[in-house]
Every structure is written in structure tokens, then in C-alpha cells.
Protein backbone atom coordinates (compact mmCIF):
# COMPACT_ATOMS: atom_id res chain seq x y z
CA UNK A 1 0.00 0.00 0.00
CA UNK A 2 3.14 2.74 0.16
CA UNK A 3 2.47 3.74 -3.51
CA UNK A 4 -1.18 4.76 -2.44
CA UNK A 5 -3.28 7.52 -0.86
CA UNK A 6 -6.28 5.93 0.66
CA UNK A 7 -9.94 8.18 1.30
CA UNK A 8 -12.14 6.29 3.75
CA UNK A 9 -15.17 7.95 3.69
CA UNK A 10 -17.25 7.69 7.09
CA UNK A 11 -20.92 8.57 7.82
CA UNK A 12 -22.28 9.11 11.81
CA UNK A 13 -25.90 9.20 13.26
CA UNK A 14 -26.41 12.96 14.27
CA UNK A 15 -28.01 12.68 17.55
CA UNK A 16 -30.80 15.01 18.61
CA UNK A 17 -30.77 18.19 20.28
CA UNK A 18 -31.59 17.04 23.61
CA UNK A 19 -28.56 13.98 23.18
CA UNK A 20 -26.65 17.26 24.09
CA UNK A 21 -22.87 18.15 22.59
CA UNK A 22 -20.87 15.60 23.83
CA UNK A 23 -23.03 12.66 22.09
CA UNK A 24 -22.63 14.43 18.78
CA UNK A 25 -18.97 14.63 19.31
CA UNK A 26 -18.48 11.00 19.98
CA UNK A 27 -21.75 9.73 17.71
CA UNK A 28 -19.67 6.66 16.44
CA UNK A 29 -18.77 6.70 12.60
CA UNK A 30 -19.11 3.75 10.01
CA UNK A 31 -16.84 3.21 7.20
CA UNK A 32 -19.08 3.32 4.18
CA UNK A 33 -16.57 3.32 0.93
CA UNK A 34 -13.02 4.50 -0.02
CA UNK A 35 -10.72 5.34 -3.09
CA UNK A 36 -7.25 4.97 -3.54
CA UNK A 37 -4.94 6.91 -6.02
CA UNK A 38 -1.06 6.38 -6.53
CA UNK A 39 1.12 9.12 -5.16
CA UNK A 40 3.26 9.19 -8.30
CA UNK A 41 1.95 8.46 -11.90
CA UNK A 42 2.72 9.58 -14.97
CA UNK A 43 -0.71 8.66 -16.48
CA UNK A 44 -2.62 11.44 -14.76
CA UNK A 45 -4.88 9.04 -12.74
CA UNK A 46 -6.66 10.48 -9.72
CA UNK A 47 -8.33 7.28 -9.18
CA UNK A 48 -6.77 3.39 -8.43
CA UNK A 49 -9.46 1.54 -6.73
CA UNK A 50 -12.87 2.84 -5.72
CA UNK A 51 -15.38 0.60 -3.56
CA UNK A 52 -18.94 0.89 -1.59
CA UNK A 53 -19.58 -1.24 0.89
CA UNK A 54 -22.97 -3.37 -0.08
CA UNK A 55 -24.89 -1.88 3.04
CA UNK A 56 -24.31 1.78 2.01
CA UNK A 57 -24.77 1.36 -1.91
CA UNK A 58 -27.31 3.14 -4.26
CA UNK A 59 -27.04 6.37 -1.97
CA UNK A 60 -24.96 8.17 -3.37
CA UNK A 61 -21.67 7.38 -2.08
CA UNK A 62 -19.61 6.19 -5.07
CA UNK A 63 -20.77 9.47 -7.28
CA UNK A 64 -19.62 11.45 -4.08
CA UNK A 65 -16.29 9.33 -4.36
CA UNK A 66 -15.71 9.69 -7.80
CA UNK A 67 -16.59 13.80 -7.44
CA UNK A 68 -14.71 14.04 -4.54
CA UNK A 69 -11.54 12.64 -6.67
CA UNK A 70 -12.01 15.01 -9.00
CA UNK A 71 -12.26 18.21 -6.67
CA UNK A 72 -8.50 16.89 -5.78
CA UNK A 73 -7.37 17.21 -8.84
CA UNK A 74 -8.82 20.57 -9.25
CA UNK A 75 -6.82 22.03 -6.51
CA UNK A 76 -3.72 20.26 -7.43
CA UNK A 77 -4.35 22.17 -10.70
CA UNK A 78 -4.43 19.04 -12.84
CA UNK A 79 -7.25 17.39 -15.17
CA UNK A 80 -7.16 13.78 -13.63
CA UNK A 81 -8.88 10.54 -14.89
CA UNK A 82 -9.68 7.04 -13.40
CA UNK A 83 -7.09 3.90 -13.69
CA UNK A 84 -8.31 1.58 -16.89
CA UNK A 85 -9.94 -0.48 -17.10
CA UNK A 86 -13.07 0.70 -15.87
CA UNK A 87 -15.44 -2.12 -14.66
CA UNK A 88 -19.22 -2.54 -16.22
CA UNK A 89 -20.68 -0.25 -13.09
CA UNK A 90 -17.45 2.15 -13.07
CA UNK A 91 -18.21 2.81 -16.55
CA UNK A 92 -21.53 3.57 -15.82
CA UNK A 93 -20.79 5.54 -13.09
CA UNK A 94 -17.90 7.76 -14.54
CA UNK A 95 -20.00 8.19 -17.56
CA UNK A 96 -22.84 9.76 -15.54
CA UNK A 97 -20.38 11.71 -13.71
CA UNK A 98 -18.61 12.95 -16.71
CA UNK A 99 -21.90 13.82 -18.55
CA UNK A 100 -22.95 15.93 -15.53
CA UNK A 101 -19.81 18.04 -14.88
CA UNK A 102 -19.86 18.63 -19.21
CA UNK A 103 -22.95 19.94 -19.57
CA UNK A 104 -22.59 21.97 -16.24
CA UNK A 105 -19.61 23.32 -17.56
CA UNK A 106 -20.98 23.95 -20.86
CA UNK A 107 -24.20 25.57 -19.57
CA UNK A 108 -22.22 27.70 -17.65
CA UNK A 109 -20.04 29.06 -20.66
CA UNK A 110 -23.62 29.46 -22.73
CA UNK A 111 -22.88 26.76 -25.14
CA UNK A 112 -19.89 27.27 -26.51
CA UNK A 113 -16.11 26.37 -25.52
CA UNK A 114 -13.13 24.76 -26.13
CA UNK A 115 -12.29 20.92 -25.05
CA UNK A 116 -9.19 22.57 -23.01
CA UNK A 117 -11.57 25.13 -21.08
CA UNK A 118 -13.92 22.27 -20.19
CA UNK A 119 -11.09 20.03 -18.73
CA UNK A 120 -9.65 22.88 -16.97
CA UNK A 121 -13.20 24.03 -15.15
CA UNK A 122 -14.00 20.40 -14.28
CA UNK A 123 -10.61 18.81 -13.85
CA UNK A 124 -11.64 15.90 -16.23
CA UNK A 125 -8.95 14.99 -18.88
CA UNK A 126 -9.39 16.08 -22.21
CA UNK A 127 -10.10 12.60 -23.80
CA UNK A 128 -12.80 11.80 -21.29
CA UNK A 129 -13.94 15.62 -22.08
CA UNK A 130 -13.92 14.58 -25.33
CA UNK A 131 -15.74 11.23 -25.51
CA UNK A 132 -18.25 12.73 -23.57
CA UNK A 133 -18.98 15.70 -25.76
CA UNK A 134 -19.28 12.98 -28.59
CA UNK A 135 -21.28 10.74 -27.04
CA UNK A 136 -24.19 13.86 -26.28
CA UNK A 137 -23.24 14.68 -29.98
CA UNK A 138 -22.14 18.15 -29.23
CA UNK A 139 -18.33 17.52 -30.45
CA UNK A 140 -17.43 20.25 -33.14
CA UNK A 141 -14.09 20.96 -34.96
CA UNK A 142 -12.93 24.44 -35.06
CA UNK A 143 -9.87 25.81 -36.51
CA UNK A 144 -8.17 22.61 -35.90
CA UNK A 145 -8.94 21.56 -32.46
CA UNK A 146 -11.95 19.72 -31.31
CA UNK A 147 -14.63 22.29 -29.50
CA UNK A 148 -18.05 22.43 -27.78
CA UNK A 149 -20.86 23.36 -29.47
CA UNK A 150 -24.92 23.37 -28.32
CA UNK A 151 -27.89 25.46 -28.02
CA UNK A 152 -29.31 26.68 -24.05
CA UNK A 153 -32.41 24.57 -25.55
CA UNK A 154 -29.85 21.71 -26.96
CA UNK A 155 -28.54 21.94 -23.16
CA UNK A 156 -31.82 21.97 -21.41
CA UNK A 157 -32.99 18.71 -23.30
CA UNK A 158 -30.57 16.70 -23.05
CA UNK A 159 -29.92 17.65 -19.24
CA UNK A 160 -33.56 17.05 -18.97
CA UNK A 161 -32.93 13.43 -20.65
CA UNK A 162 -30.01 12.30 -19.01
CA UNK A 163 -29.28 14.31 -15.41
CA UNK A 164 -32.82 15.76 -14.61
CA UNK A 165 -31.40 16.63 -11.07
CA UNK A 166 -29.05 19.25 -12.61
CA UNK A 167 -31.68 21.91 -13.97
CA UNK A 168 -33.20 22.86 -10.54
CA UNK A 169 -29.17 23.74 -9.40
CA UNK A 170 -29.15 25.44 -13.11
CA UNK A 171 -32.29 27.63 -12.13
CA UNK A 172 -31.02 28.54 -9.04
CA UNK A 173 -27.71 29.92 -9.95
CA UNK A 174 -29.54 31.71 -12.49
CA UNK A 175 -31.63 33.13 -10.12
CA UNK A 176 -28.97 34.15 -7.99
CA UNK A 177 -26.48 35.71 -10.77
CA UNK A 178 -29.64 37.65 -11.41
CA UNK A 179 -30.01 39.06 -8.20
CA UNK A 180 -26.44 40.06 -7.81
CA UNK A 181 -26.67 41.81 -11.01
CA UNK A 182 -29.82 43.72 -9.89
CA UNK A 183 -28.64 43.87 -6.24
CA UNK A 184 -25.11 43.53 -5.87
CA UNK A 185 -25.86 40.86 -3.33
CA UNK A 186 -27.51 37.52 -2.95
CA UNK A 187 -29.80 36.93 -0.05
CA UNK A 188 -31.39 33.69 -0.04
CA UNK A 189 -34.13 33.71 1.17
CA UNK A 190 -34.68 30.00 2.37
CA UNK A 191 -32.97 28.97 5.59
CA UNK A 192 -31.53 25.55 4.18
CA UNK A 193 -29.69 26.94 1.54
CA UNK A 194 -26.95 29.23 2.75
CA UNK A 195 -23.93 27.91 3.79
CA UNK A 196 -23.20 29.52 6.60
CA UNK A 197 -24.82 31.82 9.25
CA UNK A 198 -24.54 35.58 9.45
CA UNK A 199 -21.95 34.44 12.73
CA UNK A 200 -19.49 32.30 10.01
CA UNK A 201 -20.73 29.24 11.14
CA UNK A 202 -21.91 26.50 9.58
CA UNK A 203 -25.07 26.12 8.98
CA UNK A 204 -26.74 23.10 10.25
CA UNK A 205 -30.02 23.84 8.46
CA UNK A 206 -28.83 23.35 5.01
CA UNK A 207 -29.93 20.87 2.17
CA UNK A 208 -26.95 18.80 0.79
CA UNK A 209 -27.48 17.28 -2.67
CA UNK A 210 -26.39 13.28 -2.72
CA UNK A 211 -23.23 12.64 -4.56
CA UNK A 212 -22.27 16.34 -4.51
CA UNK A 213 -18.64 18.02 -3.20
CA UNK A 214 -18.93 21.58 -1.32
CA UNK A 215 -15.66 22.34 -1.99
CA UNK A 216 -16.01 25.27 1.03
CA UNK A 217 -15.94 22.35 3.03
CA UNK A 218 -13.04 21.08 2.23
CA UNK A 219 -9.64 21.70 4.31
CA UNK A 220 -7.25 20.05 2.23
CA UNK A 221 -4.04 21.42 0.27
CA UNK A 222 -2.25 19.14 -2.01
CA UNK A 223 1.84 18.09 -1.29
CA UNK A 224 4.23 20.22 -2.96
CA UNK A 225 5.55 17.16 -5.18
CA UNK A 226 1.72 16.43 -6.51
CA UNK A 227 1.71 19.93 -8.01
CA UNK A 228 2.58 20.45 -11.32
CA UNK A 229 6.06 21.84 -12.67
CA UNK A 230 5.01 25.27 -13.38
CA UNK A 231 2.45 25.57 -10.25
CA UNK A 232 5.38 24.15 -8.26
CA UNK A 233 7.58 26.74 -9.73
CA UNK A 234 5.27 29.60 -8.60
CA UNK A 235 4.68 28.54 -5.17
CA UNK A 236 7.96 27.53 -4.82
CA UNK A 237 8.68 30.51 -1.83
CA UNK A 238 5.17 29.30 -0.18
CA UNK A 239 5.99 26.23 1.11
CA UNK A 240 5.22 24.93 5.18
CA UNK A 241 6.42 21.41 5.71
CA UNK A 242 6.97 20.25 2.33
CA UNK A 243 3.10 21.12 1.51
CA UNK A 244 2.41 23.63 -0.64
CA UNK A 245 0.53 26.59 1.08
CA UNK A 246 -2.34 27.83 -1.87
């Protein structure tokens, strides 16, 4: 196992209010699924093994796995992809994944972009970016390099075919860029939606979407040696320890 990183992913019964603080501290934790990826490879995989316990499957916890992988990879500053081969359900599984983050992406550059800007706002590697695109049948060629290419009502369908949860996250982030534009501000105005209180804390009210990464939840910085050369370069006088401070 020295080659490896392992992420054990854990889930705990949240007691009740009246259990008090100290039984929510030490509510015990279940190990539900983990993923492995090598410390070194020359591949680009962010992904070795991935596995859900029988008990805890169908809820969500290998998409969560898989997306979790990938926000990794976005703040090492790399496009990553899985170890091949893929089994039947990894196949399946990526593939949803990889449709989801695409068309996200996509919508969120109105249609139109480059194969490199994709992989670079969801971390997924170019040829996965790329078989995806051609599989929804939005793959173009332009000026010599493979692009994106699809109407908002191209993107709506086919969301609405293949990743139906997507378009109510769509129409609220439309919502809210509109409000910022007429406001300057966005002030939800349901309770289980912001993040955190007015105080900075969390907010133990809010709604989480299964299989989804809050990346404001995340504490994590990547080791200086899984950067890459040029991000290394940079943050080469930022360094604590041998990790690189972002």
C-alpha cells in the first residue's frame, strides 16, 4: 500500500438536540466506501481503486467518491482521470459523472467552448472531455482543435434526458447571478440553503445534494511534489512542511 493515498469515507448518526454536545462529538462513525490513487503516476490518474460497501450502496456514495476525486485534482491544478480499465458499473458511473460536470460546464459558458476550457473548469482529462462531448453529440471541430458546441435549448434537453437533477441547481444559480446583477448581493431567502450563518458558522439547516462536493468544506491542500512543474515553480517561496501553502 506505500504507492497509495487511501480516502475512507465515514458517515455518523447525528443525535438530537436534547442527546446534548458531547453525544454528537463522539456519535460513532461507520466506514461506508473509499478510493485509492497512486502518489506518483505519470498517467494522470486520480483514481486506483474505488469501492462501496454493499450496506451503504445506491445512496450516493460512489458518485460522491468519484466527485470528490475530482475536486483533488482541481486544486492540485491538474485534469485527472480514473485507472483503466473501468469495470461494467465504473463505466456507468464515470460516464454519468462525466456527462454531468460537461454539460454543467458547458451551460455555464452558454454553449460554446473549447475541449481545453472544459477540462480545466472540471478537472476531467481532455479525452474523457472529449468522448463525452461525442457521445451527447455536441463535439465540433474548429480551426483545428476539437470544441463544444450546443444550443441553451440543446442543453436543457438533453440535461432534462439524461441528469434531470441538474436543472433545478441550473435555475437557481440563475436566479442568484440575477439578483447580484440587480442587487449587488444575494440573499437567499430560504434557511436551508446558505452555507453559513450571518456568525461564520456552519449552517446546520442546510440541504446537501447526494453525490455532490462543497468544496467550502473542504480543508485540504495538495503536497508540494503532486503539483505540477510550473504551479510548483510559482509557489515555490510558499511552502510549510513540504506542503504547498495555496
Amino acid at each position: 500500500v506505500e504507492p497509495f493515498l487511501f480516502y475512507v469515507l465515514t458517515e455518523r448518526d447525528v443525535p438530537s438536540a436534547e442527546d446534548g454536545d458531547r453525544l454528537k462529538r463522539d456519535a460513532p462513525r461507520r466506514i461506508v466506501g473509499y478510493f485509492s490513487k497512486e502518489k506518483h503516476t505519470r498517467e494522470g490518474y486520480n483514481l486506483a481503486c474505488i469501492l462501496t460497501l454493499p450496506p451503504y450502496q445506491r445512496r450516493g456514495y460512489g458518485t460522491f467518491l468519484i466527485a470528490f476525486s475530482y475536486e483533488l485534482s482541481r486544486r492540485e491544478g491538474r485534469a485527472g482521470t480514473p485507472e483503466r480499465p473501468l469495470s461494467d458499473l465504473g463505466r456507468v458511473s464515470y460516464r454519468q459523472y462525466w456527462t454531468r460536470a460537461v454539460l454543467t460546464a458547458l451551460h455555464e459558458r452558454k454553449g460554446s467552448a473549447s475541449v481545453g476550457d472544459l477540462s480545466r473548469d472540471t478537472a476531467v482529462a481532455t479525452e474523457d472531455v472529449t468522448a463525452t462531448l461525442d457521445a451527447l453529440g455536441f463535439l465540433t471541430y474548429y480551426r483545428g482543435a476539437h470544441a463544444a458546441s450546443a444550443t441553451p435549448e440543446q442543453l436543457q434537453k438533453t440535461a432534462k434526458e439524461r441528469c434531470p437533477e441538474i436543472l433545478k441547481r441550473w435555475a437557481k444559480e440563475e436566479q442568484k447571478r440575477k439578483e447580484i446583477a440587480y442587487t449587488g448581493v444575494y440573499a437567499p431567502n430560504d434557511p436551508h440553503e446558505a452555507p453559513f450563518n450571518k456568525d461564520g458558522t456552519v449552517n446546520r439547516l442546510r440541504r446537501f445534494e447526494n453525490g455532490r462536493v462543497y468544496p467550502e468544506f473542504l480543508n485540504w491542500r495538495p503536497s508540494l511534489d503532486r503539483l505540477p512543474v510550473a504551479a510548483t515553480r510559482k509557489r515555490a517561496g510558499n511552502v510549510r512542511g513540504g506542503v504547498a501553502i495555496l
